[in-house]
N, C-alpha and C. Protein backbone atom coordinates (compact mmCIF):
# COMPACT_ATOMS: atom_id res chain seq x y z
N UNK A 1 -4.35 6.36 -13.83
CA UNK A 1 -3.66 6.08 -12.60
C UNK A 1 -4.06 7.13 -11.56
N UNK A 2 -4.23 6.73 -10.44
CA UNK A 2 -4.44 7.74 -9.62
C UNK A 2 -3.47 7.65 -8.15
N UNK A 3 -3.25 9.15 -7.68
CA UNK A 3 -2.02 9.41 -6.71
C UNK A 3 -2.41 9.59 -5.42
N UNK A 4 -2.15 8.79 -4.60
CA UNK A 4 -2.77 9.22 -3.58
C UNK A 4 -1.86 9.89 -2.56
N UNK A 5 -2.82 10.50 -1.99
CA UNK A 5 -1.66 11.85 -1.31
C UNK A 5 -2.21 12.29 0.21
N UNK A 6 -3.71 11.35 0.23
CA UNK A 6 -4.33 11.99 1.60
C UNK A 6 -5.30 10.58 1.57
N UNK A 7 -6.20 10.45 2.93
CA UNK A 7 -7.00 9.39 3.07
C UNK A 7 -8.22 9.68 2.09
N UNK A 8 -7.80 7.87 1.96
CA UNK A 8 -9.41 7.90 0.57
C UNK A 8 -9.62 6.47 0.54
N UNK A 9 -11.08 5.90 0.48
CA UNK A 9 -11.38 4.86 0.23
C UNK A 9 -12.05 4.99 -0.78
N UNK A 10 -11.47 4.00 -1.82
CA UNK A 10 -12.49 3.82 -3.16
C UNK A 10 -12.40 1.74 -3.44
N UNK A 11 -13.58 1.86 -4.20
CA UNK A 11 -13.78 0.45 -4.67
C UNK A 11 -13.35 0.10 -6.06
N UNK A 12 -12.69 -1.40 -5.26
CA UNK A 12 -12.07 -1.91 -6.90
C UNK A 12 -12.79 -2.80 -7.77
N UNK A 13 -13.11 -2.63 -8.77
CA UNK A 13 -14.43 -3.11 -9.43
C UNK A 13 -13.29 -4.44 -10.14
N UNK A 14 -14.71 -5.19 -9.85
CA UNK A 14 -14.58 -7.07 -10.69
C UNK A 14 -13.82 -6.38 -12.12
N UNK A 15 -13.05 -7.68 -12.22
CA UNK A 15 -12.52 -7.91 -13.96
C UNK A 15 -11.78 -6.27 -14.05
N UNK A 16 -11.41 -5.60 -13.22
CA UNK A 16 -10.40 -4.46 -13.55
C UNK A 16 -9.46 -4.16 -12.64
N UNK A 17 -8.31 -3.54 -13.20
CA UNK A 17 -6.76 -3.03 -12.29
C UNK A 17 -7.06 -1.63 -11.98
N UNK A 18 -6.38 -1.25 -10.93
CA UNK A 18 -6.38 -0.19 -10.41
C UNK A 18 -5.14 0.43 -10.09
N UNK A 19 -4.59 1.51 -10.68
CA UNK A 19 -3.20 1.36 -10.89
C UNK A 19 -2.90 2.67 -10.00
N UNK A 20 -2.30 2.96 -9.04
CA UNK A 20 -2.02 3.71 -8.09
C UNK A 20 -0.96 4.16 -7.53
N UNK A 21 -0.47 5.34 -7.47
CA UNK A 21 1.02 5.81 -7.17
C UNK A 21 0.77 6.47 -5.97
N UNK A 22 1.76 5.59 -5.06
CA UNK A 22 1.99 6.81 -3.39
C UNK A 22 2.84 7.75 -3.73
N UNK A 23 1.91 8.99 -3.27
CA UNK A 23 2.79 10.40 -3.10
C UNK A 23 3.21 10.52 -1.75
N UNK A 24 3.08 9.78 -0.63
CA UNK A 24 3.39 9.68 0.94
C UNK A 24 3.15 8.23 1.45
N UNK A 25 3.85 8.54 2.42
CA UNK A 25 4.19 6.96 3.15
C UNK A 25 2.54 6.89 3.31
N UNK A 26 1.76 5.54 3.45
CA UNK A 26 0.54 5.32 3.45
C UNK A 26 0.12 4.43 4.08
N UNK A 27 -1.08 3.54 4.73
CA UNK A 27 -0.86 2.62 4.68
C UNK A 27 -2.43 2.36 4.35
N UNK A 28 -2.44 0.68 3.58
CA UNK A 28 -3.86 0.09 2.68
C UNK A 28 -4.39 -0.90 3.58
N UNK A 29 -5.76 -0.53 3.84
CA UNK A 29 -6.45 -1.64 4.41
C UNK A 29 -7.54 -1.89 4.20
N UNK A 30 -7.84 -3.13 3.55
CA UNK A 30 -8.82 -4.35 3.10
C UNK A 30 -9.87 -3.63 3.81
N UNK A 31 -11.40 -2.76 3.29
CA UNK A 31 -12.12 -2.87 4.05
C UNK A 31 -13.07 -3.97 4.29
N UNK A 32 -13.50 -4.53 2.49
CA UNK A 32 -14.53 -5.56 2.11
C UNK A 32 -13.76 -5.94 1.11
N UNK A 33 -14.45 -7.03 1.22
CA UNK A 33 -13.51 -8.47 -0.40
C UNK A 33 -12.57 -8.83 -0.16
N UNK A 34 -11.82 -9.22 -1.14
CA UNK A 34 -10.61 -9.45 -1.16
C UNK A 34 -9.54 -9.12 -2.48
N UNK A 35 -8.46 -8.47 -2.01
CA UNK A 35 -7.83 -7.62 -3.04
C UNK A 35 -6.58 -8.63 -3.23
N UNK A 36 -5.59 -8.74 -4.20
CA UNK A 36 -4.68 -8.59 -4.32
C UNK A 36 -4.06 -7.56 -5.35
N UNK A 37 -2.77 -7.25 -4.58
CA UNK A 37 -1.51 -6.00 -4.77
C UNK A 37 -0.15 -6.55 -5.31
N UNK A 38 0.08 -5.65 -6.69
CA UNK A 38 1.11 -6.03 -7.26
C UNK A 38 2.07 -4.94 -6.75
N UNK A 39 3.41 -4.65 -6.13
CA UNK A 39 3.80 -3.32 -6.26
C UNK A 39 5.31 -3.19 -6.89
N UNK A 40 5.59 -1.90 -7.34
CA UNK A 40 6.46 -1.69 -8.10
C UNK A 40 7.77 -2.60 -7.97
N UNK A 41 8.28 -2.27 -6.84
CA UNK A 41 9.44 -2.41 -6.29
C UNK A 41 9.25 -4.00 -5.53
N UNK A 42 8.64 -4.67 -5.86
CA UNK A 42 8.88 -6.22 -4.72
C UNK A 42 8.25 -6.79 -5.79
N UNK A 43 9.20 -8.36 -5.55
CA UNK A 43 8.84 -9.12 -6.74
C UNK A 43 7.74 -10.31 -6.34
N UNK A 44 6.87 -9.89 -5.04
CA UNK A 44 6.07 -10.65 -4.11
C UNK A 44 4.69 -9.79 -4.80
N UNK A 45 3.88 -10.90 -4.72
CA UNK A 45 2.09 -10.16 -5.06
C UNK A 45 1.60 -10.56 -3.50
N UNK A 46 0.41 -9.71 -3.22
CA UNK A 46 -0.33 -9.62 -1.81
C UNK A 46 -1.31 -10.19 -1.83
N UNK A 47 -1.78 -10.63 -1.45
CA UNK A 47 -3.41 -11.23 -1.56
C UNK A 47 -3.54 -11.01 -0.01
N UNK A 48 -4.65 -10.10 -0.09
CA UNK A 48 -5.48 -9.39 1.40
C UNK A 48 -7.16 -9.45 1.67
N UNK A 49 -7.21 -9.73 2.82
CA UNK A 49 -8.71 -10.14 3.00
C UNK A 49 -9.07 -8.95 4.17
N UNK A 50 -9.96 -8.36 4.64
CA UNK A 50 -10.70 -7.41 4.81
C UNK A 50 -9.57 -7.45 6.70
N UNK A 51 -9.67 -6.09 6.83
CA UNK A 51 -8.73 -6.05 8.27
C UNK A 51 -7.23 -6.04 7.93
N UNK A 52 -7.10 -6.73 6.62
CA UNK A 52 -5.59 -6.64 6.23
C UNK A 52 -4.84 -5.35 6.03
N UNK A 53 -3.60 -5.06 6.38
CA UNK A 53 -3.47 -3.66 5.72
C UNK A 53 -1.80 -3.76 5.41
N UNK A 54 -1.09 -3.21 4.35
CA UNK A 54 -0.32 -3.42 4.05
C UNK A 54 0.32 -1.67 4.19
N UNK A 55 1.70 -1.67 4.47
CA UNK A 55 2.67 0.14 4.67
C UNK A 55 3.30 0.22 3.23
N UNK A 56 3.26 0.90 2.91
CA UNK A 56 3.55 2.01 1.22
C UNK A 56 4.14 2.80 1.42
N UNK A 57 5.65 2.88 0.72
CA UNK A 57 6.12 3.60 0.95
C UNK A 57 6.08 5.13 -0.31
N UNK A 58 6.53 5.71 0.09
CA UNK A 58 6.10 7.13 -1.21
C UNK A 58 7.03 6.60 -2.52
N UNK A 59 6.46 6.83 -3.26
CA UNK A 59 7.20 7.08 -4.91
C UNK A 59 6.33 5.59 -5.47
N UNK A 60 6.34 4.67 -4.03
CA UNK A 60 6.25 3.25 -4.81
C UNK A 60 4.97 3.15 -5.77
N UNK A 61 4.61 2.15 -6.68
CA UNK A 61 3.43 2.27 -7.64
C UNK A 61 2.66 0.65 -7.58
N UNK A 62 1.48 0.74 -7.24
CA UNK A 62 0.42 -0.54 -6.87
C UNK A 62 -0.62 -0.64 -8.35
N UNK A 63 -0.44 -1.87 -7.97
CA UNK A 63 -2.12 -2.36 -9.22
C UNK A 63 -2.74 -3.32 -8.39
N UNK A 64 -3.96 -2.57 -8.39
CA UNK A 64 -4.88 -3.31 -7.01
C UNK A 64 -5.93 -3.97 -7.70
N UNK A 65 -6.33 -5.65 -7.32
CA UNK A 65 -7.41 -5.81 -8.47
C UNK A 65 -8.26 -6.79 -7.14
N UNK A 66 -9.76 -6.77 -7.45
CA UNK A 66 -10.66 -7.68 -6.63
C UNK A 66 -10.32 -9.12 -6.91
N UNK A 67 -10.50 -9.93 -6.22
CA UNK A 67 -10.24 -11.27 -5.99
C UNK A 67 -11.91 -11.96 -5.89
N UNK A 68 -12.33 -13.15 -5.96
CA UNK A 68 -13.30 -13.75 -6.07
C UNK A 68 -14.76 -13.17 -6.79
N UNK A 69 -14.36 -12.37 -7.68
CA UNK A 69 -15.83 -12.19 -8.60
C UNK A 69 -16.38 -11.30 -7.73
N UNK A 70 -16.25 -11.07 -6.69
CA UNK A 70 -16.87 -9.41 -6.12
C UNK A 70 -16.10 -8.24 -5.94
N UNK A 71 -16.83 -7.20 -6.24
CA UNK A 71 -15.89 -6.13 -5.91
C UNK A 71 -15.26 -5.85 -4.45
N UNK A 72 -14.66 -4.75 -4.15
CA UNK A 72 -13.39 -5.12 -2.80
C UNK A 72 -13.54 -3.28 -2.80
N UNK A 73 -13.36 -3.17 -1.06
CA UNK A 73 -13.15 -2.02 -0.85
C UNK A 73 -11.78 -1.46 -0.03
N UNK A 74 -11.08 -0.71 -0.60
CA UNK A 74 -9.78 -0.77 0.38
C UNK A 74 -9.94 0.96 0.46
N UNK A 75 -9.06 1.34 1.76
CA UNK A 75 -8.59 2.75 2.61
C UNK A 75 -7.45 2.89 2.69
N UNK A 76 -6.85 3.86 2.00
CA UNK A 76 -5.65 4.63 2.16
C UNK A 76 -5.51 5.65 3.52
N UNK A 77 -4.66 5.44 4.70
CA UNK A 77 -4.47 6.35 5.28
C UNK A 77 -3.42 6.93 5.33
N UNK A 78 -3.05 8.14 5.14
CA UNK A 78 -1.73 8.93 5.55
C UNK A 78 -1.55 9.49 6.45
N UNK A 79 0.20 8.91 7.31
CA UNK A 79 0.46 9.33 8.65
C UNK A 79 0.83 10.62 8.54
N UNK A 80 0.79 10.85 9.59
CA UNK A 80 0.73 12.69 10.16
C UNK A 80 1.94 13.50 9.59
N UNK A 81 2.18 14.53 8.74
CA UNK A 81 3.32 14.79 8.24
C UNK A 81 4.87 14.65 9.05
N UNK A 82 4.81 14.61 10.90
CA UNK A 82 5.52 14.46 11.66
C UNK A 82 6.04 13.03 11.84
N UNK A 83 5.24 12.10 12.11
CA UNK A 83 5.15 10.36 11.80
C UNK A 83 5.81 9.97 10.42
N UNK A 84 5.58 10.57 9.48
CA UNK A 84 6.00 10.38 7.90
C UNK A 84 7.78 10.70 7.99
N UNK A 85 7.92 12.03 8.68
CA UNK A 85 9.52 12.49 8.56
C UNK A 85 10.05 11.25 9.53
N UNK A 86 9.65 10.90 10.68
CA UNK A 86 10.48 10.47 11.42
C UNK A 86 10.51 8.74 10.82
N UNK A 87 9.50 8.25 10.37
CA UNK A 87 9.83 7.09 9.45
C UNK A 87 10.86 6.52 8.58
N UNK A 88 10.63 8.02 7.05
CA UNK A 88 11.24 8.44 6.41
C UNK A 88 12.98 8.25 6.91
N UNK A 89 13.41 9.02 8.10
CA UNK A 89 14.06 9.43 8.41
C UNK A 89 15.11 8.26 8.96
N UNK A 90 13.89 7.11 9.56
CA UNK A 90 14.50 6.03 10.00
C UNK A 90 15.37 5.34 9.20
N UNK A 91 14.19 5.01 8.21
CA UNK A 91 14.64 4.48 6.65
C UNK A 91 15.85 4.58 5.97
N UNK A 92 16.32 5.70 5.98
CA UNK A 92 17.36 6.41 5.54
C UNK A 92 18.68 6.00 7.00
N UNK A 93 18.57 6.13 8.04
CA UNK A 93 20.01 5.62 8.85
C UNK A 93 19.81 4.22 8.49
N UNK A 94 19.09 3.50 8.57
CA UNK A 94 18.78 1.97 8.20
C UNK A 94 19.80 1.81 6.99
N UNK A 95 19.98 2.20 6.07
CA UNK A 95 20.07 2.39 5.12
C UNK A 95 21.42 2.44 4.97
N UNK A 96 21.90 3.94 5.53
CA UNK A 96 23.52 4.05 5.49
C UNK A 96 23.87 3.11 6.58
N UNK A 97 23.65 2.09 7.36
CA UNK A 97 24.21 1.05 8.19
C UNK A 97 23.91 -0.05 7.60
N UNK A 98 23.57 -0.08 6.45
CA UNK A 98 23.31 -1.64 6.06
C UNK A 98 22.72 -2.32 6.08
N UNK A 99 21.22 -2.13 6.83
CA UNK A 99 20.24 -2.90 7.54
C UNK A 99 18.98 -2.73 6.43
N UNK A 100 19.00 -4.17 6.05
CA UNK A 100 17.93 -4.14 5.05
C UNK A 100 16.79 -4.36 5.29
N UNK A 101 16.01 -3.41 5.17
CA UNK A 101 14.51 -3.36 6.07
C UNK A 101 13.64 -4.56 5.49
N UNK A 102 13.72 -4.80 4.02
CA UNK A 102 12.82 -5.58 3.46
C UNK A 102 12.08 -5.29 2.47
N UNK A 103 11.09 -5.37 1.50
CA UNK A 103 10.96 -5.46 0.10
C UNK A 103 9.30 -4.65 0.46
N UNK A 104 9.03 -4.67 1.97
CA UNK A 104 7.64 -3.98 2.26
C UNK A 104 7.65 -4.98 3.42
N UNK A 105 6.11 -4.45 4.31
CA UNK A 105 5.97 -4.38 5.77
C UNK A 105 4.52 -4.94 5.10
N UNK A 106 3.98 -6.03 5.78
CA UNK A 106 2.63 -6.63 6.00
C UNK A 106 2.19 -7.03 7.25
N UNK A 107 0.94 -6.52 7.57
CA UNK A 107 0.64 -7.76 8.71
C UNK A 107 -0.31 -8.14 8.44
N UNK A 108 -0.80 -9.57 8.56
CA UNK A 108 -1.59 -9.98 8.16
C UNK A 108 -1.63 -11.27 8.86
């Protein structure tokens, strides 16, 4: 398994999972192929095509696998430790008011 904690693009090879834990809010975007994302906490799978990018939140845990018999390249970026608190931060009044943000953030 590997943790990601800072920006990194690596490739997800045909016929294998890629099993991945956010250490910081993140966010994944499709560079080439097409991926789909299982993640810990949502009982929804992703299927993403290149430009796609999906927000991660920290602790959560992904299994990223290529889609159509080619391999797939996706980018982890992590927001600025300042951007991360005030997110974070949102999250949390959201939270004690009741307001259920949702199971994860896509655009696509």
């Amino acid at each position: 398994m590997r943790e990601i904690s800072s920006d990194i693009t690596f490739e997800v090879a045909v016929n294998q999972t890629a099993s991945v834990r956010v250490a910081r809010s993140t966010r994944l975007t499709v560079r080439c192929g097409t991926v789909w994302v299982t993640r810990s906490d949502d009982t929804a799978d992703y299927w993403l095509e290149p430009g796609h990018t999906l927000r991660l939140r920290r602790g959560e845990r992904l299994w990223i696998g290529a889609e159509g018999g080619a391999p797939a390249w996706v980018a982890f970026a992590a927001p600025s430790r300042l951007g991360e608190r005030v997110v974070d931060w949102g999250a949390r009044v959201a939270q004690r008011a009741g307001v259920h943000i949702g199971d994860g953030w896509r655009t696509v």
